[in-house]
Protein backbone atom coordinates (compact mmCIF):
# COMPACT_ATOMS: atom_id res chain seq x y z
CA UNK A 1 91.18 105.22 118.22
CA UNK A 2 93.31 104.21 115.19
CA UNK A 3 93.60 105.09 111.48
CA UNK A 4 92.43 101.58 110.61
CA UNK A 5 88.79 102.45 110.41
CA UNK A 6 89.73 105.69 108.13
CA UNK A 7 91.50 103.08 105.94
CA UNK A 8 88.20 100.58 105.85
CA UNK A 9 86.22 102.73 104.81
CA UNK A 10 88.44 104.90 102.14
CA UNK A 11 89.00 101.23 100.77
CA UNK A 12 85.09 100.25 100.68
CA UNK A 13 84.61 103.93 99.31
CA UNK A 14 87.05 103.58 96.46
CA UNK A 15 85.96 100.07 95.17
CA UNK A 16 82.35 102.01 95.24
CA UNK A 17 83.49 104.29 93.29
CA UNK A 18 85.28 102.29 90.63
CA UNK A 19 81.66 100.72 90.12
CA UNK A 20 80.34 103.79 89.75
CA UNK A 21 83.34 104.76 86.73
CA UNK A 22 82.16 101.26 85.32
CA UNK A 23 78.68 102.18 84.94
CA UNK A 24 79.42 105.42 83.71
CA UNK A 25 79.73 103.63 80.52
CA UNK A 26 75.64 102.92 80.18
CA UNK A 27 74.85 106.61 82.77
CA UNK A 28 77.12 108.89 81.85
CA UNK A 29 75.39 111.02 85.18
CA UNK A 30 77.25 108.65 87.43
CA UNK A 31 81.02 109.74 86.53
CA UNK A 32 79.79 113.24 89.00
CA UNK A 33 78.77 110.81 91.90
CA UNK A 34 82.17 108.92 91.78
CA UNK A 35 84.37 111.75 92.13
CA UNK A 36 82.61 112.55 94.49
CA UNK A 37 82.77 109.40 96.60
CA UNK A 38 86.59 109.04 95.49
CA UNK A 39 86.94 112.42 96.35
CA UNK A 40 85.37 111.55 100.18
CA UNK A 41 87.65 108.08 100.42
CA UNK A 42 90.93 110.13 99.59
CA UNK A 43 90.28 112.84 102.47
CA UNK A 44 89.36 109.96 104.83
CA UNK A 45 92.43 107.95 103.95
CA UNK A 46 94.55 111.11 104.76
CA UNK A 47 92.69 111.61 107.64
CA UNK A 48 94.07 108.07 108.42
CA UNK A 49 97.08 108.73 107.93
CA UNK A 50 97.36 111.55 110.07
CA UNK A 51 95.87 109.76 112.62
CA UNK A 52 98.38 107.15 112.33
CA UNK A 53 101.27 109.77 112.15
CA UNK A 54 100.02 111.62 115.46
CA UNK A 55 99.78 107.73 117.23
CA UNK A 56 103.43 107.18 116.00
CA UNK A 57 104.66 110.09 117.29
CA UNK A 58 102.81 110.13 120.54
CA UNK A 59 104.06 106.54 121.51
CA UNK A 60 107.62 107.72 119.77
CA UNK A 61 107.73 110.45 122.64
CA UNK A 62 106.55 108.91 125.34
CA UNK A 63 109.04 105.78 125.18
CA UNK A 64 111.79 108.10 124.78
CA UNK A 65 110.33 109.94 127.79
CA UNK A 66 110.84 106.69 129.75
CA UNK A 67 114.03 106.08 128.49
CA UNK A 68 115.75 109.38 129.48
């Protein structure tokens, strides 16, 4: 499994959340509820990236562990 996925979704999650800041003009309420999802997308974008990190490494090692 990948980080793309983690990416997707922090993506779909942010733009969700920058319609939620918009709103918050007419329901002030709503500001709460996007932090909250922005606050959601940003952990699952790290987790992506960690993801990816651990993948890059992994495949890093093991062609090196071929090569020698």
């Amino acid at each position: 499994m990948n980080g793309s996925t983690f990416f997707t979704t922090a993506t779909a999650l942010t733009m969700v959340a920058l319609l939620g800041f918009m709103a918050a003009g007419f329901f002030p309420i709503i500001v709460d509820f996007a932090f909250a999802i922005e606050a959601v997308a940003v952990i699952l974008a790290l987790t992506g990236l960690v993801m990816v990190s651990f993948v890059t490494v992994r495949k890093s090692l093991e062609r090196v562990s071929r090569i020698y």
